[in-house]
PDB file of N, CA and C in Angstrom:
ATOM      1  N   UNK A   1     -20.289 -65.975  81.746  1.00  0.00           N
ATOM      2  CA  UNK A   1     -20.422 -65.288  80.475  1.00  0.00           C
ATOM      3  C   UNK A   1     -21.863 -64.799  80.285  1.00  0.00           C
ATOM      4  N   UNK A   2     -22.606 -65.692  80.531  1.00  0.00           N
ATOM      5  CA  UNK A   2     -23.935 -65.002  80.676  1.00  0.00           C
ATOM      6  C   UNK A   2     -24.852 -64.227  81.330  1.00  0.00           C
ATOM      7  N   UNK A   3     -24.260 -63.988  82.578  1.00  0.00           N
ATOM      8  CA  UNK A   3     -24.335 -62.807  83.268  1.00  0.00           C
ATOM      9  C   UNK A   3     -24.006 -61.748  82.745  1.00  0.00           C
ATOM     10  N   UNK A   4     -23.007 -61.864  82.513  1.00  0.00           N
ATOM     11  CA  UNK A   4     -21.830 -60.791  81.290  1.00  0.00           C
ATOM     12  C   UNK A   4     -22.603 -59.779  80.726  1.00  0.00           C
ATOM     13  N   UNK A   5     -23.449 -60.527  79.947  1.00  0.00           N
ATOM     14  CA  UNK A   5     -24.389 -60.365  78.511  1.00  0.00           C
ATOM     15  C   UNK A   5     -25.768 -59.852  79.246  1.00  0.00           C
ATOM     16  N   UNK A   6     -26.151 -60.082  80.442  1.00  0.00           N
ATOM     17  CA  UNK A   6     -27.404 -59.955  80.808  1.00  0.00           C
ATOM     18  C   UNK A   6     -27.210 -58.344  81.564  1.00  0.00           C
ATOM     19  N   UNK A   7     -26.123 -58.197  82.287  1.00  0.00           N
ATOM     20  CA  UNK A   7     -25.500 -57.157  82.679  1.00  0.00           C
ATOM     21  C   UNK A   7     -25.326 -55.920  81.714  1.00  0.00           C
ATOM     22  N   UNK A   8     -24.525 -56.396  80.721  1.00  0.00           N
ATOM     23  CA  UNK A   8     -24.145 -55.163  79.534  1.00  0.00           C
ATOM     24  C   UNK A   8     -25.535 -54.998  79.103  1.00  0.00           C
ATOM     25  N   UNK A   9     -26.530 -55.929  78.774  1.00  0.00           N
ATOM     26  CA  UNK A   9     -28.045 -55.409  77.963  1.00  0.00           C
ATOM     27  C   UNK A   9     -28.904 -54.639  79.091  1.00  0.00           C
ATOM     28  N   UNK A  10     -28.512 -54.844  80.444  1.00  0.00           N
ATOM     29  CA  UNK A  10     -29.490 -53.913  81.891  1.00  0.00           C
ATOM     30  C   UNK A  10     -29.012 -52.707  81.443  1.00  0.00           C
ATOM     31  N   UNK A  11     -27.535 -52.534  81.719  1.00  0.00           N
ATOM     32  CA  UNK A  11     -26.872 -51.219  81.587  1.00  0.00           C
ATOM     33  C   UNK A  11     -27.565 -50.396  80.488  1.00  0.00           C
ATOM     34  N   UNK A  12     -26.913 -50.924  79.200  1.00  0.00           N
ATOM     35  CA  UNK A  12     -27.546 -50.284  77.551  1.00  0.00           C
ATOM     36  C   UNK A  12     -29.162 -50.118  78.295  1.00  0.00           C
ATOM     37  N   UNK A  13     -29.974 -50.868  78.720  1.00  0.00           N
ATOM     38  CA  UNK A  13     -31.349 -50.255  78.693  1.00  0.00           C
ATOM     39  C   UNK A  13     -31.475 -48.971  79.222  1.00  0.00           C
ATOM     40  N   UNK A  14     -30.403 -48.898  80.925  1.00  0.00           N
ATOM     41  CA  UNK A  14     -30.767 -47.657  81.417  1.00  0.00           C
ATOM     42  C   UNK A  14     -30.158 -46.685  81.169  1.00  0.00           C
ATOM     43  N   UNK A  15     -28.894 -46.913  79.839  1.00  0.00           N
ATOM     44  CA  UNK A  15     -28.438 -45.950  79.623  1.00  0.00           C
ATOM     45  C   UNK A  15     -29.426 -45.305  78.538  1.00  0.00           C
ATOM     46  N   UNK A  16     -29.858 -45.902  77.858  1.00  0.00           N
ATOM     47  CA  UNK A  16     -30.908 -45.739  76.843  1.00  0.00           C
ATOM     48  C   UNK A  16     -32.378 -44.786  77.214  1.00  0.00           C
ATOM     49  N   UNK A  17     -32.795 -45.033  78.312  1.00  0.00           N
ATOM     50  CA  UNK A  17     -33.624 -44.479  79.190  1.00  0.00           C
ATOM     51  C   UNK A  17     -33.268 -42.999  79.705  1.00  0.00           C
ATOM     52  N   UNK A  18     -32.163 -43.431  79.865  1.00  0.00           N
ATOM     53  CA  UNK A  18     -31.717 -41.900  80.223  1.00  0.00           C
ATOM     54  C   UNK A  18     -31.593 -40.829  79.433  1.00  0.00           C
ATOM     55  N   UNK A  19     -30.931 -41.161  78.519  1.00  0.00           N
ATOM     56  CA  UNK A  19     -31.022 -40.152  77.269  1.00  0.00           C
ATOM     57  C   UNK A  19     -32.281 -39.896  76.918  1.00  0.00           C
ATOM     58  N   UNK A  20     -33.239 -40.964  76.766  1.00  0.00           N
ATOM     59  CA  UNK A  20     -34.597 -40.662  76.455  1.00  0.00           C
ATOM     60  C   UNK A  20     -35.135 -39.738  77.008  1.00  0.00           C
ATOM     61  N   UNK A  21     -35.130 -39.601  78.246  1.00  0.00           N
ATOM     62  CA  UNK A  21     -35.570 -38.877  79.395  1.00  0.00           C
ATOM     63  C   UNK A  21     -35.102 -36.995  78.852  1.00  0.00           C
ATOM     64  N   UNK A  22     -33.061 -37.685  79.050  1.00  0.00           N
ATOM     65  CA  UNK A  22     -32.929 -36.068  78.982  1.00  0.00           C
ATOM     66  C   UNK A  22     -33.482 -35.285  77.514  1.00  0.00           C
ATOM     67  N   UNK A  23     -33.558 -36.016  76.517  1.00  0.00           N
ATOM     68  CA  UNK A  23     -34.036 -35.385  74.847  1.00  0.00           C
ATOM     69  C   UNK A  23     -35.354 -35.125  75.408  1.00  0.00           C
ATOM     70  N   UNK A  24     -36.254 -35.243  76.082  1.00  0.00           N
ATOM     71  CA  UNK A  24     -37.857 -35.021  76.224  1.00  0.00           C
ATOM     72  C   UNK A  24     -38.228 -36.265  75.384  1.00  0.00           C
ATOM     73  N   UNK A  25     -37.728 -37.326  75.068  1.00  0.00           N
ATOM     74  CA  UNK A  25     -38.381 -38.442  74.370  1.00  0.00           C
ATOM     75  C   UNK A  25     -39.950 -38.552  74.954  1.00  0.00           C
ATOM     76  N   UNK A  26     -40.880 -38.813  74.168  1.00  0.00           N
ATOM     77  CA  UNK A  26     -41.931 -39.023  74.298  1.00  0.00           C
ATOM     78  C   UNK A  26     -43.027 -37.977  75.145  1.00  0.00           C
ATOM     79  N   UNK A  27     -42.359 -36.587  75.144  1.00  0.00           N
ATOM     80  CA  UNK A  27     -43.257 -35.773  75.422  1.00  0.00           C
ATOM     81  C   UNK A  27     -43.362 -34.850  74.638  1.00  0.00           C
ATOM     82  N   UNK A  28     -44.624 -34.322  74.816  1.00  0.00           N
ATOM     83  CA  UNK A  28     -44.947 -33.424  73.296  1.00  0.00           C
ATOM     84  C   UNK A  28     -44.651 -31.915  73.418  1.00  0.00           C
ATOM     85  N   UNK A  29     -43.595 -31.393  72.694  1.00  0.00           N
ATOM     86  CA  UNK A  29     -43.180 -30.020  72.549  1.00  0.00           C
ATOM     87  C   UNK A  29     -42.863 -29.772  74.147  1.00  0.00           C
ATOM     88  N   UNK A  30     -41.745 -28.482  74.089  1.00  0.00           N
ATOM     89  CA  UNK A  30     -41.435 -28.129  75.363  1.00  0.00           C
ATOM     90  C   UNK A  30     -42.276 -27.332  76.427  1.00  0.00           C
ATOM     91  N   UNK A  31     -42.315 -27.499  77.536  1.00  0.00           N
ATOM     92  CA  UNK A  31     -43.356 -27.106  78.065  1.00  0.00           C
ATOM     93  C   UNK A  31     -42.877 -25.361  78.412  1.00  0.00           C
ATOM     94  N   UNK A  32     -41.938 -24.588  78.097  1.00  0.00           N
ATOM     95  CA  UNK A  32     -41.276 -23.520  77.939  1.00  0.00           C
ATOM     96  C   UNK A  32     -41.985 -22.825  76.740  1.00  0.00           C
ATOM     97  N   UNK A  33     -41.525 -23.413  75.720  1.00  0.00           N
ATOM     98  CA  UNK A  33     -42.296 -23.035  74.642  1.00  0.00           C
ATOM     99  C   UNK A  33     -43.596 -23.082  73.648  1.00  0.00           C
ATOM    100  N   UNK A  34     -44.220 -23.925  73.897  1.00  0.00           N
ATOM    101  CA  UNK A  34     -45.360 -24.579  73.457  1.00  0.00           C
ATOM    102  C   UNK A  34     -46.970 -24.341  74.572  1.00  0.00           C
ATOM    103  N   UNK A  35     -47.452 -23.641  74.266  1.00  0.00           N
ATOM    104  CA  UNK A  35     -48.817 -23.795  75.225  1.00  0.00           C
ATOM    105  C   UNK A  35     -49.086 -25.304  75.470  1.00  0.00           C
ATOM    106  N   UNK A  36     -49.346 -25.696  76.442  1.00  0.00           N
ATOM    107  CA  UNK A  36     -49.710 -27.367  76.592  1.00  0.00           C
ATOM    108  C   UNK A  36     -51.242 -27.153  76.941  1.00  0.00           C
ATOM    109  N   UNK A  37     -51.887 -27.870  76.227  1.00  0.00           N
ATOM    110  CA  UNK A  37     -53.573 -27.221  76.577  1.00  0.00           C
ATOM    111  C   UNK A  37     -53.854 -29.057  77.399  1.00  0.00           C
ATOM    112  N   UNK A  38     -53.427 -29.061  78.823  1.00  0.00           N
ATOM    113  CA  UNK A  38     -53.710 -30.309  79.255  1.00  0.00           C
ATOM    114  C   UNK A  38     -54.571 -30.292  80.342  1.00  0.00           C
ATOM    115  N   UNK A  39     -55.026 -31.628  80.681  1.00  0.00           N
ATOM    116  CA  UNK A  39     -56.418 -31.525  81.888  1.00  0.00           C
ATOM    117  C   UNK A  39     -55.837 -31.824  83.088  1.00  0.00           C
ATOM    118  N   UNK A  40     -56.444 -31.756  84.515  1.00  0.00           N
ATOM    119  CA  UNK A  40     -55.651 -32.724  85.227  1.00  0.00           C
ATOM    120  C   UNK A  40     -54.875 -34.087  85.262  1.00  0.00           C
ATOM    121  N   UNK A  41     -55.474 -34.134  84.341  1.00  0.00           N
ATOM    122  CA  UNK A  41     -54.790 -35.850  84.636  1.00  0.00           C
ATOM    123  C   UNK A  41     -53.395 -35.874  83.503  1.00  0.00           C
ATOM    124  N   UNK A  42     -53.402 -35.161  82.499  1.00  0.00           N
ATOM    125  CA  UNK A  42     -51.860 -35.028  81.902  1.00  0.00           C
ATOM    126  C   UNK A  42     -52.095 -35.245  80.775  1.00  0.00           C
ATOM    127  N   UNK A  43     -53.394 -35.401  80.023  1.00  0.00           N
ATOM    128  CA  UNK A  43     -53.538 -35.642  78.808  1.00  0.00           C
ATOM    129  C   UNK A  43     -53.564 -34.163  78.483  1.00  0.00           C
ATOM    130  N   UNK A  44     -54.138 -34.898  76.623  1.00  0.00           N
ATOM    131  CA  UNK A  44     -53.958 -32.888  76.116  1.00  0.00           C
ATOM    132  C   UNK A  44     -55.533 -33.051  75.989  1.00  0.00           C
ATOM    133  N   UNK A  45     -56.235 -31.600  76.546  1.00  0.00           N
ATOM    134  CA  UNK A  45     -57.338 -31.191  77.199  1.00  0.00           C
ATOM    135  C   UNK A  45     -58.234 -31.350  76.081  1.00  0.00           C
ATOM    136  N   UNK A  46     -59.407 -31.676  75.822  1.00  0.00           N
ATOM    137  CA  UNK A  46     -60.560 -31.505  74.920  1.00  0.00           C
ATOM    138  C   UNK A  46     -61.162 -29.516  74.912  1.00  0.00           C
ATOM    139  N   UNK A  47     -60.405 -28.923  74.536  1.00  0.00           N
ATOM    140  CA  UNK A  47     -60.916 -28.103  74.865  1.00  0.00           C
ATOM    141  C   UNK A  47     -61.577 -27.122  73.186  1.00  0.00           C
ATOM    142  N   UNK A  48     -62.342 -26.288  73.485  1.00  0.00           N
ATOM    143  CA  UNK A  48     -62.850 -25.286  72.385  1.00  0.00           C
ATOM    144  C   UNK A  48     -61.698 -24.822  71.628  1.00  0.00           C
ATOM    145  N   UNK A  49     -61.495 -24.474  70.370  1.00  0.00           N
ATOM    146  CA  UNK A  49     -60.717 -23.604  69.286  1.00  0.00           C
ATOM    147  C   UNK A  49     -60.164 -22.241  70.128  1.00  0.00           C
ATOM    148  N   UNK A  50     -59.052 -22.188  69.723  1.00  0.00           N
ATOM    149  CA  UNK A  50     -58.568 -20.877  70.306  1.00  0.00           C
ATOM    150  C   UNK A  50     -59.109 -19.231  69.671  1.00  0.00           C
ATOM    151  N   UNK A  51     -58.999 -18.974  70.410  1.00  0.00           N
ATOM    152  CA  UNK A  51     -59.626 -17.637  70.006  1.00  0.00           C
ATOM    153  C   UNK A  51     -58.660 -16.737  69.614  1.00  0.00           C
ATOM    154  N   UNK A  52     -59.655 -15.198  68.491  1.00  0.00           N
ATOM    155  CA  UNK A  52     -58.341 -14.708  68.665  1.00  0.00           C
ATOM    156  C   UNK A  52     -57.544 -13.761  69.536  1.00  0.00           C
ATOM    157  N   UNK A  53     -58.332 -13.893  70.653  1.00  0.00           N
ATOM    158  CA  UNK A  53     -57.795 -12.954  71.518  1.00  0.00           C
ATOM    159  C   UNK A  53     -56.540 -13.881  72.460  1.00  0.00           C
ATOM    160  N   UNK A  54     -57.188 -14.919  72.316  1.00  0.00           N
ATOM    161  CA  UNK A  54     -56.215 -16.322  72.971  1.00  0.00           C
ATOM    162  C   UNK A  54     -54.917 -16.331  71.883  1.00  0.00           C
ATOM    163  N   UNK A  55     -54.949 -16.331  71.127  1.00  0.00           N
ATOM    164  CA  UNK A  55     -54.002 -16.530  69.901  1.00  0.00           C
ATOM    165  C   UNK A  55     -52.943 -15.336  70.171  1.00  0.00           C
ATOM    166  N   UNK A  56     -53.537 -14.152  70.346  1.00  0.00           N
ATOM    167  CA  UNK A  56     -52.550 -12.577  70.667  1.00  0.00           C
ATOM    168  C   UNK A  56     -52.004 -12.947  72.423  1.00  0.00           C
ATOM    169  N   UNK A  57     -52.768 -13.563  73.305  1.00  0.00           N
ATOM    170  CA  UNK A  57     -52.300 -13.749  74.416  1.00  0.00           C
ATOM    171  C   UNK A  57     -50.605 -14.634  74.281  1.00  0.00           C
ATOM    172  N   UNK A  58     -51.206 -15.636  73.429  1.00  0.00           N
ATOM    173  CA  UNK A  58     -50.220 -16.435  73.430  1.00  0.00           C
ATOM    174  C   UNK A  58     -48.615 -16.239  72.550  1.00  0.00           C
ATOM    175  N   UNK A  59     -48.989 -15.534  71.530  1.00  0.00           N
ATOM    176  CA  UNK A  59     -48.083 -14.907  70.653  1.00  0.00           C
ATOM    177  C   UNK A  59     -47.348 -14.052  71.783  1.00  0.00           C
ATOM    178  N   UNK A  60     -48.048 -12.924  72.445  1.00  0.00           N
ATOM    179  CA  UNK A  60     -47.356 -12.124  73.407  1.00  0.00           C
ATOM    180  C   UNK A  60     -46.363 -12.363  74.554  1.00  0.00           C
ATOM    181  N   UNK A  61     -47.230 -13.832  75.308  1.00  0.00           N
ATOM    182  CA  UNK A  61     -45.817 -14.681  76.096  1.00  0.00           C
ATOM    183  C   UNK A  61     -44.927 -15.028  75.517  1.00  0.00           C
ATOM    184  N   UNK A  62     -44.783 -15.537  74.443  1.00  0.00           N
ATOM    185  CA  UNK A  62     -43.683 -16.043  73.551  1.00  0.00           C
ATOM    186  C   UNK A  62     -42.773 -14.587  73.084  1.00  0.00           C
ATOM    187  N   UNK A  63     -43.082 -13.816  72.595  1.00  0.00           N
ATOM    188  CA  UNK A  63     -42.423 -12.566  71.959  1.00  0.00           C
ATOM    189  C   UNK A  63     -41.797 -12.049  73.351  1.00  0.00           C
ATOM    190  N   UNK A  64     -42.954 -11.535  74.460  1.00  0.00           N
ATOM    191  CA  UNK A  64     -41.775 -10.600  75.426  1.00  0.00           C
ATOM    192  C   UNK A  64     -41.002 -11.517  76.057  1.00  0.00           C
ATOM    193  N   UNK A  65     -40.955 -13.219  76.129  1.00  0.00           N
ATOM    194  CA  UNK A  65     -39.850 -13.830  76.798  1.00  0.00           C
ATOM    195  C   UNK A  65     -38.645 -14.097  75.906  1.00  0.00           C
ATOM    196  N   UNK A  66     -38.637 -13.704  74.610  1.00  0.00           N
ATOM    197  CA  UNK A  66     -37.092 -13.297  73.707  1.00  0.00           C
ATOM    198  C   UNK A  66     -37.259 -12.102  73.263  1.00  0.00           C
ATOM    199  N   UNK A  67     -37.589 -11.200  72.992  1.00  0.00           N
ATOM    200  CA  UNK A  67     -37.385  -9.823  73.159  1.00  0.00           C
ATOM    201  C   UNK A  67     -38.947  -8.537  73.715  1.00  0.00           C
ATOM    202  N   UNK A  68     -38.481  -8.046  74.204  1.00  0.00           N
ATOM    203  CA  UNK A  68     -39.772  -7.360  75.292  1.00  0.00           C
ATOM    204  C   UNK A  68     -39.604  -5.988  74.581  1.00  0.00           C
ATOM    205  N   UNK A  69     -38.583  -5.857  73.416  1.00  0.00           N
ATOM    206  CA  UNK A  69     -38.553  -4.232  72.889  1.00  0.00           C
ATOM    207  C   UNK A  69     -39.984  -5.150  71.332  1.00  0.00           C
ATOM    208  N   UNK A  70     -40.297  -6.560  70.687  1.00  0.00           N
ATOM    209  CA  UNK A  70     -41.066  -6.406  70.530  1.00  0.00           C
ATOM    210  C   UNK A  70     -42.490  -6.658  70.932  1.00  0.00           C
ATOM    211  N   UNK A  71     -43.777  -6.094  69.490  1.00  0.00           N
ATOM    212  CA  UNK A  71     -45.003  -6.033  69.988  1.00  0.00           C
ATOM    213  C   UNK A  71     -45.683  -6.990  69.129  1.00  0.00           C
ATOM    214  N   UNK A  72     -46.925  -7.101  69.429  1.00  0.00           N
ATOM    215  CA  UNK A  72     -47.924  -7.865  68.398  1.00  0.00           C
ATOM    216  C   UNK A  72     -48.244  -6.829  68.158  1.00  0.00           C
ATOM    217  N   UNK A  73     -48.567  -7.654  66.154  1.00  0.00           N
ATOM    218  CA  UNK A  73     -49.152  -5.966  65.416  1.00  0.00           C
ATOM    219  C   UNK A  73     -50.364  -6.842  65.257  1.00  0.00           C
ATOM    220  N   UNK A  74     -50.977  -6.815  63.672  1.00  0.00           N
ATOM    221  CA  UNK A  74     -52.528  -7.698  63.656  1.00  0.00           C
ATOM    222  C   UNK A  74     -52.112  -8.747  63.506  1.00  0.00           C
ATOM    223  N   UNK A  75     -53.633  -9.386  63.970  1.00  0.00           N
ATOM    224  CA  UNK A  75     -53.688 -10.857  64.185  1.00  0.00           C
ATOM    225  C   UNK A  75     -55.060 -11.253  62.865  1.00  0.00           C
ATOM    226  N   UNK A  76     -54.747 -11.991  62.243  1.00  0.00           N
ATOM    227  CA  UNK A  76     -55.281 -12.542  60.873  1.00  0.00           C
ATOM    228  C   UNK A  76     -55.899 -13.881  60.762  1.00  0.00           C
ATOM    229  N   UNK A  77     -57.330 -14.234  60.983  1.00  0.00           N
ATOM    230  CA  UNK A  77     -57.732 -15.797  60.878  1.00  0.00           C
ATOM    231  C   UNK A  77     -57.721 -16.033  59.638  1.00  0.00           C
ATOM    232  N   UNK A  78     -56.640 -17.155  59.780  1.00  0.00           N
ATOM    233  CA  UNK A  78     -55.993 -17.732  58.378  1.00  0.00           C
ATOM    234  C   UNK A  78     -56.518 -19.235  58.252  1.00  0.00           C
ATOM    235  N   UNK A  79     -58.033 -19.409  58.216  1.00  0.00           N
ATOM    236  CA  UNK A  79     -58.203 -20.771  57.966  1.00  0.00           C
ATOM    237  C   UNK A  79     -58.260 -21.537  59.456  1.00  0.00           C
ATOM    238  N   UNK A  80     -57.079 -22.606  59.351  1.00  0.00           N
ATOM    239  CA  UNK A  80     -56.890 -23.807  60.512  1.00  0.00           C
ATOM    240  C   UNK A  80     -55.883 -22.835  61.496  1.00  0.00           C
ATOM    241  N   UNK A  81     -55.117 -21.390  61.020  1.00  0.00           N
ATOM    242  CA  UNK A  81     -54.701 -21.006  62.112  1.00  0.00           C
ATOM    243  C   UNK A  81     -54.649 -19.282  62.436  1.00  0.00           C
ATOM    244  N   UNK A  82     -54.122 -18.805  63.555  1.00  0.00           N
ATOM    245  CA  UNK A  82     -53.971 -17.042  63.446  1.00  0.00           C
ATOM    246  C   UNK A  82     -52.770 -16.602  62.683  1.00  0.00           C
ATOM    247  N   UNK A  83     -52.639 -15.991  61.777  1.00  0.00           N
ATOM    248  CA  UNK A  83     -51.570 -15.249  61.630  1.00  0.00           C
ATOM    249  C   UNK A  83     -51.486 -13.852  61.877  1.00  0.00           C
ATOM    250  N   UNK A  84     -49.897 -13.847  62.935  1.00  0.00           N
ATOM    251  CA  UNK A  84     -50.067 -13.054  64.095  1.00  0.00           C
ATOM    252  C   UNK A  84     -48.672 -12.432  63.755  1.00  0.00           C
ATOM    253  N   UNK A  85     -48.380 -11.064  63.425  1.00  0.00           N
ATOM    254  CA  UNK A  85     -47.686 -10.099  62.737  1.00  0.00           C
ATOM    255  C   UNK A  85     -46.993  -9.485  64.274  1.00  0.00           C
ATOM    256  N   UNK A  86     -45.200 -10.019  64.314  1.00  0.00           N
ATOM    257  CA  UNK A  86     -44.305  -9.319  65.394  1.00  0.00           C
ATOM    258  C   UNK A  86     -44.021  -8.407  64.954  1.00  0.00           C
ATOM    259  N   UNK A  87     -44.099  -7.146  65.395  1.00  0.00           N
ATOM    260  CA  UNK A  87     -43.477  -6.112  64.890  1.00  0.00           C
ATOM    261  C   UNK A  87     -42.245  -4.949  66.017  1.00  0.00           C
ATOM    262  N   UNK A  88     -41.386  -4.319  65.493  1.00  0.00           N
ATOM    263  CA  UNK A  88     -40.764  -3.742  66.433  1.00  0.00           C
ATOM    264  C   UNK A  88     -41.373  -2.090  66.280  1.00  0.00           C
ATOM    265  N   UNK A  89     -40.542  -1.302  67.060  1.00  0.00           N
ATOM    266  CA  UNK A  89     -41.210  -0.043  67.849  1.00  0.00           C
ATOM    267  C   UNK A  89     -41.544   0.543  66.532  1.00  0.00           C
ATOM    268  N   UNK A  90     -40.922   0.610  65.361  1.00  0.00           N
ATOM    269  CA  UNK A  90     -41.016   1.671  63.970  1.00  0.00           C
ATOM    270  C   UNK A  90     -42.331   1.097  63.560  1.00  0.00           C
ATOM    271  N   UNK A  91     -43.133  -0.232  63.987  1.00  0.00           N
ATOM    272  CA  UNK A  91     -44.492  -1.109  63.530  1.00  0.00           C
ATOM    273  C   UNK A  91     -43.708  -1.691  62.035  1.00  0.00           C
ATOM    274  N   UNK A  92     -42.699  -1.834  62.010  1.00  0.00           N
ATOM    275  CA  UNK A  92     -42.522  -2.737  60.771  1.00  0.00           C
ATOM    276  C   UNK A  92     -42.262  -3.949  61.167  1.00  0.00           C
ATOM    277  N   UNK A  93     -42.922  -5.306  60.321  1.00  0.00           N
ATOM    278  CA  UNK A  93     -43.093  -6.363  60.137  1.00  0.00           C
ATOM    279  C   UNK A  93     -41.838  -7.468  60.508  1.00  0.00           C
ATOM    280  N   UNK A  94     -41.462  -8.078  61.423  1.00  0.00           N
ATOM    281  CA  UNK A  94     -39.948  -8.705  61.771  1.00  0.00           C
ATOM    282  C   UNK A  94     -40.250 -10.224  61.852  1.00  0.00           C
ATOM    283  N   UNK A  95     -41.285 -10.454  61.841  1.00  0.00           N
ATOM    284  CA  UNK A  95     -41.499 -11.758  61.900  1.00  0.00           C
ATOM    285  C   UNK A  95     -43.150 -12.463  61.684  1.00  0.00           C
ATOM    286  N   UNK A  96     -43.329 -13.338  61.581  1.00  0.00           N
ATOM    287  CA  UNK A  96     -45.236 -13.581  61.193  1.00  0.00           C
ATOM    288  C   UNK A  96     -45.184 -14.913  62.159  1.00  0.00           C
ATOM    289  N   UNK A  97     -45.862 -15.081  62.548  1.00  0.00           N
ATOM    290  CA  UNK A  97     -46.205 -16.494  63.610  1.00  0.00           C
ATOM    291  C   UNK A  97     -47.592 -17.237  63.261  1.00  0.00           C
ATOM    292  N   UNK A  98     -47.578 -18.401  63.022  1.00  0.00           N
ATOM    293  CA  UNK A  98     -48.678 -18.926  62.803  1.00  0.00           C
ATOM    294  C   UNK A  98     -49.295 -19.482  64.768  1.00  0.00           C
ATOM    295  N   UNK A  99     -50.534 -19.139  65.058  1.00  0.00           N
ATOM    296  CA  UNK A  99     -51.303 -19.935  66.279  1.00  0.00           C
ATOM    297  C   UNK A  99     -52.294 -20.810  65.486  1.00  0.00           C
ATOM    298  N   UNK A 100     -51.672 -22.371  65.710  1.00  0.00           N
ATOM    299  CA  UNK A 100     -53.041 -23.535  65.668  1.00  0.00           C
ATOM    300  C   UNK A 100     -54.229 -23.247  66.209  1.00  0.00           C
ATOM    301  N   UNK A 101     -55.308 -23.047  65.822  1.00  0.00           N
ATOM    302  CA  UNK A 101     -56.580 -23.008  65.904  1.00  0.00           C
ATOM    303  C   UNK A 101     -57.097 -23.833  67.444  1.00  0.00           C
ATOM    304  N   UNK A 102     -56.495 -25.165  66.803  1.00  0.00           N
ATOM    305  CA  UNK A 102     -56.635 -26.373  67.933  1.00  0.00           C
ATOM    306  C   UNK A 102     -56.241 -26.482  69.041  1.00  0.00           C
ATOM    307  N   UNK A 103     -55.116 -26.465  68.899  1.00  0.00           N
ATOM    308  CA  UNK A 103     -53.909 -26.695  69.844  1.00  0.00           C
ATOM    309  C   UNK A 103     -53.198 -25.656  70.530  1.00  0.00           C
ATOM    310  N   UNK A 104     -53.114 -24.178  69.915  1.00  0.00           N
ATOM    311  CA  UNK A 104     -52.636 -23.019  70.886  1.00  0.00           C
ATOM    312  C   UNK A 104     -51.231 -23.306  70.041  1.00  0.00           C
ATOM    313  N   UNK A 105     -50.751 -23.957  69.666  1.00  0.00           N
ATOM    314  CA  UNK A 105     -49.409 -24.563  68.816  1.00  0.00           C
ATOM    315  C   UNK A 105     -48.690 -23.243  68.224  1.00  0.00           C
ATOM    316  N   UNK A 106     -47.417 -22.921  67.939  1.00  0.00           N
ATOM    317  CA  UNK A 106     -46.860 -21.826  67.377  1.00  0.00           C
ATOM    318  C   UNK A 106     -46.534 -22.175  66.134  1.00  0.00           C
ATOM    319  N   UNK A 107     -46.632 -21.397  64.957  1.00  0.00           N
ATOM    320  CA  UNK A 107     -46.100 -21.620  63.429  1.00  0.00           C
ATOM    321  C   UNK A 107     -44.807 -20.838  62.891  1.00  0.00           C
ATOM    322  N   UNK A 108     -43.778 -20.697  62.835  1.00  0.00           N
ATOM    323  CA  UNK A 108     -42.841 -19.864  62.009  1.00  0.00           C
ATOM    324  C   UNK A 108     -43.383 -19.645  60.458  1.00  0.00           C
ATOM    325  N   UNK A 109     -43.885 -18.576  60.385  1.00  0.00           N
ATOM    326  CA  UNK A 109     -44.409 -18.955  59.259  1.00  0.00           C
ATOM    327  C   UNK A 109     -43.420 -18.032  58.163  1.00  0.00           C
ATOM    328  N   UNK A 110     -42.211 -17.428  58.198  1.00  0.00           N
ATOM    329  CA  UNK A 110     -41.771 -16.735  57.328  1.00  0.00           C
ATOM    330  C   UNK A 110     -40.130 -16.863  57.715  1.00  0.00           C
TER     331      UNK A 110
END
């Protein structure tokens, strides 16, 4: 019986593990979507404030990998972040994106 019990609680751990694994448990934002500003070794990098030319770089990978018909219009230092204006071919306004200052991080901001 107590094997039993020691057995069913191994299992539950690695089933537990696993799921962890597949959700991204314990890693930060997807590495698809999220700039990861990390060093060699896998931490997140000490690095300088993003710029705003860094901020339009980054807005731009994100925009042409879900639609490539849009553009970045202006980019706006808003404090702690960029606010960075998607626009389509007519230049009207379709979406606003916040870039973290810090972190390269994306904002939905509207």
């Amino acid at each position: 019986m107590g094997i039993a019990i020691l057995s069913i609680a191994a299992m539950t751990q690695l089933v537990w593990t696993d799921m962890a694994a597949a959700c991204g448990w314990g890693q930060s934002g997807g590495g698809d979507y999220v700039p990861q500003r990390r060093d060699s070794g896998g931490f997140l990098a000490r690095k300088s404030a993003v710029s705003e030319e860094q901020a339009r770089d980054i807005a731009s990978g994100y925009v042409k990998k879900l639609n490539p018909n849009l553009e970045i219009g202006k980019v706006t230092d808003n404090g702690g972040f960029y606010e960075v204006e998607i626009v389509d071919a007519g230049n009207e306004i379709v979406q606003l994106l916040g870039v973290d200052k810090l972190s390269g991080r994306m904002i939905v901001l509207n």
